[in-house]
PDB file of N, CA and C in Angstrom:
ATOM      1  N   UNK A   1    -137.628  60.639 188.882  1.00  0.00           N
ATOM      2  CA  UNK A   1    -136.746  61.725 189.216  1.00  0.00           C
ATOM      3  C   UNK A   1    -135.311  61.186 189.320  1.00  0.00           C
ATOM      4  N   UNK A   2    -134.464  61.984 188.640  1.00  0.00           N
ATOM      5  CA  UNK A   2    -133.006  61.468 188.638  1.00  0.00           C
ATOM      6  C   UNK A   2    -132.334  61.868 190.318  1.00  0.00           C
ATOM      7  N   UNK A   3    -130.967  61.238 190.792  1.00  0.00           N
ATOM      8  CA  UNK A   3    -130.358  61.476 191.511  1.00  0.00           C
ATOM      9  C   UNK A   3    -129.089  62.009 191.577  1.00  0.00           C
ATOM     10  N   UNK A   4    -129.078  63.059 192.555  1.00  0.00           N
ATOM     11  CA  UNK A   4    -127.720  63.813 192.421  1.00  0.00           C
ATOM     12  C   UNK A   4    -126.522  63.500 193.473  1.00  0.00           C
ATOM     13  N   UNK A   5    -125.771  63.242 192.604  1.00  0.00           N
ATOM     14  CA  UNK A   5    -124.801  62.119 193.463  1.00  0.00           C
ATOM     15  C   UNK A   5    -123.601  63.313 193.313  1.00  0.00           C
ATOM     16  N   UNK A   6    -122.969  63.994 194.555  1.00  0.00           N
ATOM     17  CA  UNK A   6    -122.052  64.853 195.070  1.00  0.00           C
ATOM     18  C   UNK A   6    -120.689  63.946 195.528  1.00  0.00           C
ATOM     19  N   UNK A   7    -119.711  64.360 194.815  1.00  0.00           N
ATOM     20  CA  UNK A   7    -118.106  63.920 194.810  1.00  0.00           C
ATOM     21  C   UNK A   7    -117.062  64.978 195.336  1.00  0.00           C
ATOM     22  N   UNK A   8    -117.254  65.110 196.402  1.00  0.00           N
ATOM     23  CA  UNK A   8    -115.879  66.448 196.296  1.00  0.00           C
ATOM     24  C   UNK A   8    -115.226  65.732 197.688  1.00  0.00           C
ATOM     25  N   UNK A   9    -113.915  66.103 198.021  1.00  0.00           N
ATOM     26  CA  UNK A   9    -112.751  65.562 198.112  1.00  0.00           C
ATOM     27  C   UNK A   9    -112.202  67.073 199.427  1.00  0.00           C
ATOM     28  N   UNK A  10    -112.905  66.608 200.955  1.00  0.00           N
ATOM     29  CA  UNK A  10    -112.678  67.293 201.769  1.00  0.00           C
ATOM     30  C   UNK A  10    -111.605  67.172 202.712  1.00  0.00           C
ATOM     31  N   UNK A  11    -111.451  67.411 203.595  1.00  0.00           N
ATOM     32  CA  UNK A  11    -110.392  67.127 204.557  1.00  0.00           C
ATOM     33  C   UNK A  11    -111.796  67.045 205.580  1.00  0.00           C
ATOM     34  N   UNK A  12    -111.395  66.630 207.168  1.00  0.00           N
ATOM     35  CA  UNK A  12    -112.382  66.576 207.836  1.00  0.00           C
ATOM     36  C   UNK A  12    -112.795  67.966 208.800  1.00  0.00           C
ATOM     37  N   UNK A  13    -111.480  69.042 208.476  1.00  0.00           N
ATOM     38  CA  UNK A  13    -111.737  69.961 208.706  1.00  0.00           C
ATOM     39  C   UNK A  13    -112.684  71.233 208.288  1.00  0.00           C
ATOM     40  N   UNK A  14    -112.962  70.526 207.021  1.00  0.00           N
ATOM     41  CA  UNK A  14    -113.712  71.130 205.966  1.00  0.00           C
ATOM     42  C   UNK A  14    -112.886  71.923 204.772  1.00  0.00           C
ATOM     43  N   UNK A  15    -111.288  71.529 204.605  1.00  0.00           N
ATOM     44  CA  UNK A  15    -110.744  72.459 203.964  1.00  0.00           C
ATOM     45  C   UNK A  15    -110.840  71.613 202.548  1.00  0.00           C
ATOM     46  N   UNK A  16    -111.281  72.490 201.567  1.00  0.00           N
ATOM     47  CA  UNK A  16    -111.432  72.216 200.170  1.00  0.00           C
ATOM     48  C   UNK A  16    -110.462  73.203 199.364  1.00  0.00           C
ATOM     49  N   UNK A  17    -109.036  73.077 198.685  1.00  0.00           N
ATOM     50  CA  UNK A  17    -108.600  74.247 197.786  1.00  0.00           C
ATOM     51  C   UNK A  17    -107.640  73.679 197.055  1.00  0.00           C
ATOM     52  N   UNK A  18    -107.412  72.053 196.732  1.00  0.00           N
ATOM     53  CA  UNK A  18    -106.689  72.035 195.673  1.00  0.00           C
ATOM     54  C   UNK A  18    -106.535  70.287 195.807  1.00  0.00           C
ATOM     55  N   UNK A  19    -106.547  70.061 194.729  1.00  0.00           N
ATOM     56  CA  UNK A  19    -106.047  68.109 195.200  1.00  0.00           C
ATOM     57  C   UNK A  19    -104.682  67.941 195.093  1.00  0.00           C
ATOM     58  N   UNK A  20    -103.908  68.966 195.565  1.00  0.00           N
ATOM     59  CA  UNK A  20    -102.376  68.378 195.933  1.00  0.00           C
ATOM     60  C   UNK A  20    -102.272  67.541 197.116  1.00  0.00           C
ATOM     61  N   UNK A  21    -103.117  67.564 197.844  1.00  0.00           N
ATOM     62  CA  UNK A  21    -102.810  66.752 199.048  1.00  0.00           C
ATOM     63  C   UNK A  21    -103.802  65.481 199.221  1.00  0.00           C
ATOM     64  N   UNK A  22    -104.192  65.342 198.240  1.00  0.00           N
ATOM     65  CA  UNK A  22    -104.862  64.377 197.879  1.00  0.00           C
ATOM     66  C   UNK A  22    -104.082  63.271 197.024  1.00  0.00           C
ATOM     67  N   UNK A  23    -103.799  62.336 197.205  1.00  0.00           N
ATOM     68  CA  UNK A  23    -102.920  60.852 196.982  1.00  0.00           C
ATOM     69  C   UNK A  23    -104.310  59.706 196.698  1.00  0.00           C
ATOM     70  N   UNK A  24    -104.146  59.141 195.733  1.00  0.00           N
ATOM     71  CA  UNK A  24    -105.269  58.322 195.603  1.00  0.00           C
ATOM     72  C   UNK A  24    -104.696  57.240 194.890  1.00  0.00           C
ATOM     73  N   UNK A  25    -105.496  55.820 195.634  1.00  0.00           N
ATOM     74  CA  UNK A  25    -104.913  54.442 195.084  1.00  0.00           C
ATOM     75  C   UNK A  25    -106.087  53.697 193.709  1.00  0.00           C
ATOM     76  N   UNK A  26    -105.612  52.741 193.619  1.00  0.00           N
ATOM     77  CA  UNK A  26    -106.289  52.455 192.363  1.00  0.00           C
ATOM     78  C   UNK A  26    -108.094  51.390 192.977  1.00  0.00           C
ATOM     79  N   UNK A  27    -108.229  51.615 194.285  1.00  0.00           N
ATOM     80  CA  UNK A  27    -109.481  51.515 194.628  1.00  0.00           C
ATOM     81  C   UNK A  27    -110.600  52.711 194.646  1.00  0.00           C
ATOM     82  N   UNK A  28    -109.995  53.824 194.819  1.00  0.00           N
ATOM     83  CA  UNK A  28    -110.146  55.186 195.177  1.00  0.00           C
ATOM     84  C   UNK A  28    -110.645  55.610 193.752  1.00  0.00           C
ATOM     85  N   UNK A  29    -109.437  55.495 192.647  1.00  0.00           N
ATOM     86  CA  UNK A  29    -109.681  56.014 191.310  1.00  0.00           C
ATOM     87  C   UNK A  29    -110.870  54.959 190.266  1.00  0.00           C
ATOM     88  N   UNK A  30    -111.236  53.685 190.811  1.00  0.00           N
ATOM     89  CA  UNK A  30    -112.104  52.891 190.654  1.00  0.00           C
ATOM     90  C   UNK A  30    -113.678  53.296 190.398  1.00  0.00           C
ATOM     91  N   UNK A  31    -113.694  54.081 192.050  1.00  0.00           N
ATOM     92  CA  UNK A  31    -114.895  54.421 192.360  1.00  0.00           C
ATOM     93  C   UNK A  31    -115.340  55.677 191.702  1.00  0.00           C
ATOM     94  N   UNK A  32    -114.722  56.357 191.838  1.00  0.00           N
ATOM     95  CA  UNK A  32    -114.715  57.692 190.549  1.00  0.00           C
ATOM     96  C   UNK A  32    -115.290  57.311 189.587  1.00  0.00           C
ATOM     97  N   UNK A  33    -113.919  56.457 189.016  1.00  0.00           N
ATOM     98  CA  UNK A  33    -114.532  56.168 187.578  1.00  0.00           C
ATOM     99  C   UNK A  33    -116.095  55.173 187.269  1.00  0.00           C
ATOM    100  N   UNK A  34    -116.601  54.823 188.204  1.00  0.00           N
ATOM    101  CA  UNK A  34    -117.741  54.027 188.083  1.00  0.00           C
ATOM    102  C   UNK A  34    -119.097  55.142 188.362  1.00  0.00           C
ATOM    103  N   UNK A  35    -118.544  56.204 188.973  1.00  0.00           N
ATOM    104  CA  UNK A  35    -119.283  57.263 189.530  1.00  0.00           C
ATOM    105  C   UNK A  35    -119.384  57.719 187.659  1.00  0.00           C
ATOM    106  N   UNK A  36    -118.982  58.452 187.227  1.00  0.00           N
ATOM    107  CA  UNK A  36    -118.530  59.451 186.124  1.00  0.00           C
ATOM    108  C   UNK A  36    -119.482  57.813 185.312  1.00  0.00           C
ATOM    109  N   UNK A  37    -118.645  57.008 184.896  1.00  0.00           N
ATOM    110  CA  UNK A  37    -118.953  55.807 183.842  1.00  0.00           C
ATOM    111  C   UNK A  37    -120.844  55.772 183.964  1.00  0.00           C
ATOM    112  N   UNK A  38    -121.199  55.603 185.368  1.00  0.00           N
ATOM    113  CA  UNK A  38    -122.522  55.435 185.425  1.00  0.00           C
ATOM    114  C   UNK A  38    -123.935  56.669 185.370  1.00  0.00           C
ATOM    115  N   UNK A  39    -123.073  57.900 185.292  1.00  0.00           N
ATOM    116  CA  UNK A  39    -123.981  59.134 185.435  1.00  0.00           C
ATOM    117  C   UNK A  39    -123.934  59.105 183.892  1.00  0.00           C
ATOM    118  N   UNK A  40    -125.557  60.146 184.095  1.00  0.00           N
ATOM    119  CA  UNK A  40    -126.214  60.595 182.799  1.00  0.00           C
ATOM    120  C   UNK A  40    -125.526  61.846 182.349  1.00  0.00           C
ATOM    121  N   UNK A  41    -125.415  62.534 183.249  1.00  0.00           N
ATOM    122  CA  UNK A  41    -124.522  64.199 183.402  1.00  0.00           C
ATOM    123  C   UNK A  41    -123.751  64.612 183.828  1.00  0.00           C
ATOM    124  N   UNK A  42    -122.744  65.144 183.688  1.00  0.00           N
ATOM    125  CA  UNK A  42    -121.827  65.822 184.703  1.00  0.00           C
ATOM    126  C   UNK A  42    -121.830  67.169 184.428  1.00  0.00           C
ATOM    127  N   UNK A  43    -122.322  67.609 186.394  1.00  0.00           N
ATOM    128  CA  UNK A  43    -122.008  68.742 186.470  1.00  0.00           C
ATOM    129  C   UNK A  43    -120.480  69.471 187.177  1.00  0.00           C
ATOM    130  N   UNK A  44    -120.234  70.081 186.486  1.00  0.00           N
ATOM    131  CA  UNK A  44    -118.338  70.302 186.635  1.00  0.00           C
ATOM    132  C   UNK A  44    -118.458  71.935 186.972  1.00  0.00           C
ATOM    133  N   UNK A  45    -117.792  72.486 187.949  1.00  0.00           N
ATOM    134  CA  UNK A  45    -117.367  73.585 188.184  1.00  0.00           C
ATOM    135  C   UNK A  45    -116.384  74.777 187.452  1.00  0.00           C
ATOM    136  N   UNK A  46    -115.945  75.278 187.115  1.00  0.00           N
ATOM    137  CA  UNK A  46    -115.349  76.458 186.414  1.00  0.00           C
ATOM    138  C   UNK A  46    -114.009  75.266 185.614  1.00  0.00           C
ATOM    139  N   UNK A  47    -113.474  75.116 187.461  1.00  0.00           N
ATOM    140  CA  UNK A  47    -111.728  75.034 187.157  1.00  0.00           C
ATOM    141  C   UNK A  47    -111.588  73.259 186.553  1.00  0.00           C
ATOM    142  N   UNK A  48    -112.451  72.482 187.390  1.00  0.00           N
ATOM    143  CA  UNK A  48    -113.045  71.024 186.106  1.00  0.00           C
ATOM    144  C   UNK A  48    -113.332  71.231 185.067  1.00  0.00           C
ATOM    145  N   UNK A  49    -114.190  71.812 184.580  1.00  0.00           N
ATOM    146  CA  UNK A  49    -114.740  71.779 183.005  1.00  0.00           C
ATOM    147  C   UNK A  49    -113.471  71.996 182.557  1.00  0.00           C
ATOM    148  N   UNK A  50    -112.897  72.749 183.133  1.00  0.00           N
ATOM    149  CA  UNK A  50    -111.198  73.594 182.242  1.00  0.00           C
ATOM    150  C   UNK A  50    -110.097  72.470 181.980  1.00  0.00           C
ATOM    151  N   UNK A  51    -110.294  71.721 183.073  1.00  0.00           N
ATOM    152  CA  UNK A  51    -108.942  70.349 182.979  1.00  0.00           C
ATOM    153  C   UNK A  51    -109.746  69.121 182.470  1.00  0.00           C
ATOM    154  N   UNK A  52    -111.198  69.392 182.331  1.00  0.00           N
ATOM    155  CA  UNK A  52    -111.830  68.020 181.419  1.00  0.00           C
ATOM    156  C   UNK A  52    -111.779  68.683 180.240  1.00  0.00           C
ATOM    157  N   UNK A  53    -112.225  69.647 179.862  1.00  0.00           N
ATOM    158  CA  UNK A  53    -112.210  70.366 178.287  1.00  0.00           C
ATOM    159  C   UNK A  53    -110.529  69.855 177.087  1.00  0.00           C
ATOM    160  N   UNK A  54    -109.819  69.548 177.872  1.00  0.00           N
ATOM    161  CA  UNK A  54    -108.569  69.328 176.750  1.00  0.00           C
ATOM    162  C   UNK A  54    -108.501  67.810 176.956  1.00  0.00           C
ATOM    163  N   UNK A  55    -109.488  67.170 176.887  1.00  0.00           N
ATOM    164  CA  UNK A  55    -109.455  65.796 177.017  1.00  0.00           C
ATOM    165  C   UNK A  55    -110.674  65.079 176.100  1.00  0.00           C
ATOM    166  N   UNK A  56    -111.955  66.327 175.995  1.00  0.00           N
ATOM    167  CA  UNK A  56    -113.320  65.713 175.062  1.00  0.00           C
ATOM    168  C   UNK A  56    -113.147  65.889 173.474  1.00  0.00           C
ATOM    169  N   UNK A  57    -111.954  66.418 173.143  1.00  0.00           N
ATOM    170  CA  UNK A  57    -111.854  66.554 171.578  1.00  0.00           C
ATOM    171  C   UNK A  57    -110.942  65.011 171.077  1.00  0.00           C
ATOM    172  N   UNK A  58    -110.049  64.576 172.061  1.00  0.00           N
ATOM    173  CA  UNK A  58    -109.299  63.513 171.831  1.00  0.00           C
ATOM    174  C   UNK A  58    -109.989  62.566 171.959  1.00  0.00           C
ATOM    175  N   UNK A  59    -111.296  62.317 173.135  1.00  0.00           N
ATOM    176  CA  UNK A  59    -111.928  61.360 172.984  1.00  0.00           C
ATOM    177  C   UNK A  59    -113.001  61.007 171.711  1.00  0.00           C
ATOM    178  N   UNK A  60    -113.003  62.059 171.595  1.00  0.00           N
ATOM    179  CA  UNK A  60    -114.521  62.534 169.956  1.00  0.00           C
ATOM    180  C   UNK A  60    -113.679  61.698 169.139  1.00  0.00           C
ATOM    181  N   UNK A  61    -112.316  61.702 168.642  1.00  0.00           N
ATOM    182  CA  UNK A  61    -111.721  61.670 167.649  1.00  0.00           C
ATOM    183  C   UNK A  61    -111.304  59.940 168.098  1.00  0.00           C
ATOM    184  N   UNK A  62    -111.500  59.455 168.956  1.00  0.00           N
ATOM    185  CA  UNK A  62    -111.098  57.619 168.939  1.00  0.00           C
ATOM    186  C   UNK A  62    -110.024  57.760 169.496  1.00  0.00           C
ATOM    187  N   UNK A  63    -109.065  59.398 169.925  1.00  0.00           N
ATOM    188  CA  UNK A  63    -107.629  59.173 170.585  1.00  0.00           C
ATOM    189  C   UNK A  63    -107.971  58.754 171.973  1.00  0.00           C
ATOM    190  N   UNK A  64    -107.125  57.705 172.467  1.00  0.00           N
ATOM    191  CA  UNK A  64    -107.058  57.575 174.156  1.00  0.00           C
ATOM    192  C   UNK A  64    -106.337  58.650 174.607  1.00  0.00           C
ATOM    193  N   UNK A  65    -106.416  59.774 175.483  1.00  0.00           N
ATOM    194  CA  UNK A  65    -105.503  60.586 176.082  1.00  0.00           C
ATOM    195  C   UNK A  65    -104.962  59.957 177.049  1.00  0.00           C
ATOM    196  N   UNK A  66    -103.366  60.084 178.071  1.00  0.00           N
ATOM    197  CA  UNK A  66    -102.736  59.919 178.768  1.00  0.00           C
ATOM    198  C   UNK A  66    -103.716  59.797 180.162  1.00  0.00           C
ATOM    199  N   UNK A  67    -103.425  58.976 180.799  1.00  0.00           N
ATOM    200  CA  UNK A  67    -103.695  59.144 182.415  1.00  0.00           C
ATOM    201  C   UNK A  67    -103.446  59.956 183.300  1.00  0.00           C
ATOM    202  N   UNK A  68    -103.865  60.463 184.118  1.00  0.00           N
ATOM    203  CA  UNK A  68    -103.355  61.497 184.610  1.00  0.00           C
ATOM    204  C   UNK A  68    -103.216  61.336 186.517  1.00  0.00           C
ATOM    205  N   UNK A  69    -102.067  61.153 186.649  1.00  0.00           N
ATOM    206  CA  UNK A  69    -102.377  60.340 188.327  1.00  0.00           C
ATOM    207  C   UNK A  69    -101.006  61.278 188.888  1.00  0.00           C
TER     208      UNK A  69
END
């Protein structure tokens, strides 16, 4: 049985509504990327799929797209 490994990006208040207030260092963006690098699937929500979607045609094609920080 596979495992479902949950990433979302709370405050401790419980407020979830945008990653503007979210600042992240290059240990932070590490772990992500080892998260994403090591899964079989990603499941992405409405407004993700929408800001990953203009990024999977450049990768198909061998382009590196820009970083986005």
């Amino acid at each position: 049985m596979r495992k479902i490994i949950l990433s979302a990006w709370i405050t401790l208040d419980g407020y979830v509504d945008s990653t503007e207030w979210l600042r992240g260092d290059e240990e932070m963006m590490a772990y992500e990327q080892s998260l994403v690098d090591s899964a079989d699937m990603l499941l992405l929500g409405r407004k993700t799929f929408n800001d990953f979607a203009s990024y999977w045609p450049l990768l198909a094609s061998g382009a590196k797209p820009k970083a986005v920080c």
